[in-house]
Protein backbone atom coordinates (compact mmCIF):
# COMPACT_ATOMS: atom_id res chain seq x y z
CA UNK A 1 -193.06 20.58 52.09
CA UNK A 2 -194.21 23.11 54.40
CA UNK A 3 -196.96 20.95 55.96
CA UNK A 4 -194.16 18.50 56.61
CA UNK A 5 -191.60 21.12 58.04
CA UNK A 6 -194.59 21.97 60.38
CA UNK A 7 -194.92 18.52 61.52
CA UNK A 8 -191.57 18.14 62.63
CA UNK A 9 -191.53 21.30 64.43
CA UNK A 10 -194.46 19.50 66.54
CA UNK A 11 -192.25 16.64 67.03
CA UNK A 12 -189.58 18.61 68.18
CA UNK A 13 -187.99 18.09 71.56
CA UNK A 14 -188.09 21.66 72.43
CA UNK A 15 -191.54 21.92 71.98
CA UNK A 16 -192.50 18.40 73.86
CA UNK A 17 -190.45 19.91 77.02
CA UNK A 18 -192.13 22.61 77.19
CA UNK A 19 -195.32 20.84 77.46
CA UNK A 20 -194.06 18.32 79.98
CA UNK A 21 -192.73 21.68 81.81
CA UNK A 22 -196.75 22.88 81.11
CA UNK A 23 -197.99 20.11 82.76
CA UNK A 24 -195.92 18.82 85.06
CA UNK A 25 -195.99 15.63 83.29
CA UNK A 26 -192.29 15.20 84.98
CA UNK A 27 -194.41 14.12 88.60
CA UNK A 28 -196.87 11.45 86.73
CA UNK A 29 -195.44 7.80 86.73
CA UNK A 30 -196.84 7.86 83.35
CA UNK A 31 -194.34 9.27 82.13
CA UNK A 32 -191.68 9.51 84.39
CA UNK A 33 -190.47 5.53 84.69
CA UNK A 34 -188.45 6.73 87.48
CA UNK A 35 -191.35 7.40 89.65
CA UNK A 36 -193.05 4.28 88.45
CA UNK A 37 -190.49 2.27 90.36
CA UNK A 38 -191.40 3.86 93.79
CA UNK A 39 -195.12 3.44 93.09
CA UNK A 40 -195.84 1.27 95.54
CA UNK A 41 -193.86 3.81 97.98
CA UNK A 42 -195.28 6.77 99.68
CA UNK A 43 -193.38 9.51 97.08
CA UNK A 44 -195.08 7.50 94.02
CA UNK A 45 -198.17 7.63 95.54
CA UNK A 46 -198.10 11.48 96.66
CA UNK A 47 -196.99 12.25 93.56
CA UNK A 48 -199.78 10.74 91.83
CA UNK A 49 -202.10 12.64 93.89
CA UNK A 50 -200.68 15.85 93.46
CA UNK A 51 -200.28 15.44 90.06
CA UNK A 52 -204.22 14.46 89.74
CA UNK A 53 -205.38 16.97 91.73
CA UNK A 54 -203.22 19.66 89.81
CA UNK A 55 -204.44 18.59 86.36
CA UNK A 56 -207.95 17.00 86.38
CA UNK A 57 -211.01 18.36 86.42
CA UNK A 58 -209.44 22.00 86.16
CA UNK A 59 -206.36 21.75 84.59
CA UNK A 60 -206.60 25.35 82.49
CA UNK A 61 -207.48 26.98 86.10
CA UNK A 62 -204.82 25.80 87.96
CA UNK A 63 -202.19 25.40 85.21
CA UNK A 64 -200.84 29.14 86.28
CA UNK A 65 -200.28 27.64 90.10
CA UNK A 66 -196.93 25.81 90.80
CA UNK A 67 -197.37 23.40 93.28
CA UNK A 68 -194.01 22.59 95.27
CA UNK A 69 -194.75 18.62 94.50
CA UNK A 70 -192.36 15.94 96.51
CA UNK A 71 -190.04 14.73 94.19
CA UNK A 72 -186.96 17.61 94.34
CA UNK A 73 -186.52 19.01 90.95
CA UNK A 74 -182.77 17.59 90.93
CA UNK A 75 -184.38 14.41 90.31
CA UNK A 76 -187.19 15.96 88.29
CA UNK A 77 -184.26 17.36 85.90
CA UNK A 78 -182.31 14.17 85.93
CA UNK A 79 -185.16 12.47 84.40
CA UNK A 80 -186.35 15.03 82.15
CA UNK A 81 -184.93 13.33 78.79
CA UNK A 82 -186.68 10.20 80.29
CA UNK A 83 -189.86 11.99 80.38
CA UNK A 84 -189.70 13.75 76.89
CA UNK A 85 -189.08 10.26 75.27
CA UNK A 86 -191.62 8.96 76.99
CA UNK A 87 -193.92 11.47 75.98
CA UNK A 88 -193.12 11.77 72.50
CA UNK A 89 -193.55 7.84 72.09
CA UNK A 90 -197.19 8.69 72.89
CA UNK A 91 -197.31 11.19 70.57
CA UNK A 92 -198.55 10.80 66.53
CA UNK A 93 -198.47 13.71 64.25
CA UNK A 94 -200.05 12.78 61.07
CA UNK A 95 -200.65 15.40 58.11
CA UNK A 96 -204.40 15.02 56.54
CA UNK A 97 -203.85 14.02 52.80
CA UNK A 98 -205.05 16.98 50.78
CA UNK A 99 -205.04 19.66 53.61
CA UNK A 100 -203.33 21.73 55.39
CA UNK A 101 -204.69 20.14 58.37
CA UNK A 102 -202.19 18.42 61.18
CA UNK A 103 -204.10 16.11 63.41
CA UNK A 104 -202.39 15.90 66.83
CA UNK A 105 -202.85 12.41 68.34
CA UNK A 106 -202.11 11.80 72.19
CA UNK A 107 -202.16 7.86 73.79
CA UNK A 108 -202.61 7.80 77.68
CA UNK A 109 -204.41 5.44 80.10
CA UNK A 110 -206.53 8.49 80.84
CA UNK A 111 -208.84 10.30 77.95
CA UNK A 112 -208.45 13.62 79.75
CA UNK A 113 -204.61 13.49 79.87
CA UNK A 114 -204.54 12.34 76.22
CA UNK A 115 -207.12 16.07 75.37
CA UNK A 116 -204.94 18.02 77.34
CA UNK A 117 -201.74 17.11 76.39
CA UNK A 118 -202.87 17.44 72.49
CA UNK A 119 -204.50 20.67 72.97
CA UNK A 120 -201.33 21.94 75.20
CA UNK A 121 -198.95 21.00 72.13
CA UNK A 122 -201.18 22.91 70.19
CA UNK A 123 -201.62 25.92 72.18
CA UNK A 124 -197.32 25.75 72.78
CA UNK A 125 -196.54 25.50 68.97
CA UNK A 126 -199.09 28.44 68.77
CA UNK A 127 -197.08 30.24 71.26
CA UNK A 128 -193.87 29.21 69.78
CA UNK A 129 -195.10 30.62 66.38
CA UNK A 130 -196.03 33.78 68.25
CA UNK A 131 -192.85 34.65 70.13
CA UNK A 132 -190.61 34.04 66.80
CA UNK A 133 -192.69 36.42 64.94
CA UNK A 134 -192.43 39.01 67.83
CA UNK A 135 -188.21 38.39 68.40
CA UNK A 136 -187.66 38.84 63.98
CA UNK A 137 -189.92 41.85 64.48
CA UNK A 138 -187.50 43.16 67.15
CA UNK A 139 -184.83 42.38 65.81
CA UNK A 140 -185.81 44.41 62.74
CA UNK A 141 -186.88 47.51 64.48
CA UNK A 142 -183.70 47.51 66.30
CA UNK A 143 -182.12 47.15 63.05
CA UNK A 144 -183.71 49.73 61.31
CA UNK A 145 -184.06 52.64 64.86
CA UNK A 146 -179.84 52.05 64.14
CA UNK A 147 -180.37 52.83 60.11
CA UNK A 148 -182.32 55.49 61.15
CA UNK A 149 -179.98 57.20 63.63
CA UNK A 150 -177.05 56.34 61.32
CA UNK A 151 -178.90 58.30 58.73
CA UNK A 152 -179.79 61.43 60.57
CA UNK A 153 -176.01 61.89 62.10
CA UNK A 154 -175.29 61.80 58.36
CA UNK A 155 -177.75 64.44 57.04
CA UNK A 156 -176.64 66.47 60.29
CA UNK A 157 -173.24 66.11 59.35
CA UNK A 158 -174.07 66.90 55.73
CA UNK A 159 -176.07 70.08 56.39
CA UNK A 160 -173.23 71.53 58.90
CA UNK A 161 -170.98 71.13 56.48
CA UNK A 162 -173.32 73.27 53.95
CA UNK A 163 -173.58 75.54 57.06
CA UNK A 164 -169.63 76.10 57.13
CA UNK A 165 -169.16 76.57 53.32
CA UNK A 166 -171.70 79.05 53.08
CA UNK A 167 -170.30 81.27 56.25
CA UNK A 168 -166.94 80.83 54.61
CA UNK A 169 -167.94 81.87 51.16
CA UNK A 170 -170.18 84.51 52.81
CA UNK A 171 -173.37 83.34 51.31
CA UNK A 172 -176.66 84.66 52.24
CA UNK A 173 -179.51 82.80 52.62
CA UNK A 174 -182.92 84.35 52.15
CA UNK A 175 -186.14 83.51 53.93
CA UNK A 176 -187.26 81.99 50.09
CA UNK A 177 -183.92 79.76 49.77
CA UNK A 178 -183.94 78.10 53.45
CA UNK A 179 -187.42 76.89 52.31
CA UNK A 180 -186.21 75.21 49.69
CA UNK A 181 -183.23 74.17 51.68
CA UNK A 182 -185.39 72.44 53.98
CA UNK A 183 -187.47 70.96 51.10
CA UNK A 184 -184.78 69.68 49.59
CA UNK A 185 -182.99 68.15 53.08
CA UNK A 186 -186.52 66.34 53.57
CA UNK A 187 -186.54 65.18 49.99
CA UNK A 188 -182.44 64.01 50.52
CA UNK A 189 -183.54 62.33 53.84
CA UNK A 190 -186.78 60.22 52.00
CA UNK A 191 -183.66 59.34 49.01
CA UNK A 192 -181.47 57.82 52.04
CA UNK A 193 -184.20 56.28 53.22
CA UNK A 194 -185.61 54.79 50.36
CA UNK A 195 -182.05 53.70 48.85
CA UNK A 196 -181.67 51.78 52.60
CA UNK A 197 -184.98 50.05 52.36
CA UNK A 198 -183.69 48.39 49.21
């Protein structure tokens, strides 16, 4: 079940735009059939080139350089669910039988594409995996720093109120007892502490 959860998270739309976004797979009449029809025009063409030249041979050394490519990104957007669909008929995610192995499959009319856009999902579910991890773990140390500062207004609150009763009931406290009053507010703060953990 997990294996198969996994495989749908690499099927995912979200996941297959932000490899198109990667790659710029939005320029490449490929996979934009919008671009396909102007082929034969001047834009098609340029794109083509630009695309090429952005991707292949060096595609992991120039992937951190946006290129300001013809098409305007209104139109770029406006195709965008054209281009995922595209793209994700191309793609096969298959589980290997008896391991928790996913093989990521990739069809395109050139063998380098078809690597790089399999080892891109790859690297982006990676990523994806990564940056959940990192926002629960935030979100559970702000959760707890809040526990925390709830707790120590409390045991503030607590020990000025042991403060007033003993000025009003003229108490003295020896140099002996405020040790063990401090023991014991350290041993009451690790109770709270331990009781919220629970």
């Amino acid at each position: 079940a997990i294996i198969l959860t996994e495989v749908e998270i690499l099927r995912c739309r979200f996941l297959a735009t932000r490899v198109v976004e990667r790659l710029g797979l939005a320029f490449d009449p490929e996979f934009n059939p919008t671009l396909r029809k102007e082929e034969d025009s001047e834009r098609g063409w340029l794109a083509t080139i630009l695309y090429k030249l952005r991707t292949v041979p060096f595609a992991a050394a120039r992937a951190e350089v946006e290129l300001d490519l013809v098409p305007s990104n209104n139109e770029v957007l406006g195709s965008m669910d054209l281009v995922v669909d595209s793209f994700l008929d191309k793609l096969s995610i298959t589980p290997l039988s008896r391991s928790l192995v996913i093989q990521i499959g990739f069809t395109s009319v050139d063998p380098l594409m078809s690597a790089l856009v399999a080892n891109t999902l790859a690297e982006q579910y990676v990523q994806q995996q990564v940056d959940v991890k990192i926002a629960a773990n935030e979100n559970a140390n702000e959760w707890l720093n809040e526990r925390i500062q709830k707790l120590r207004n409390k045991v503030q609150v607590s020990e000025s109120l042991v403060e007033s009763y003993r000025s009003r009931h003229d108490l003295v406290e020896d140099k002996a007892s405020k040790i063990s009053a401090q023991q014991l507010s350290e041993i009451n703060s690790q109770v709270i502490l331990a009781q919220a953990s629970r």
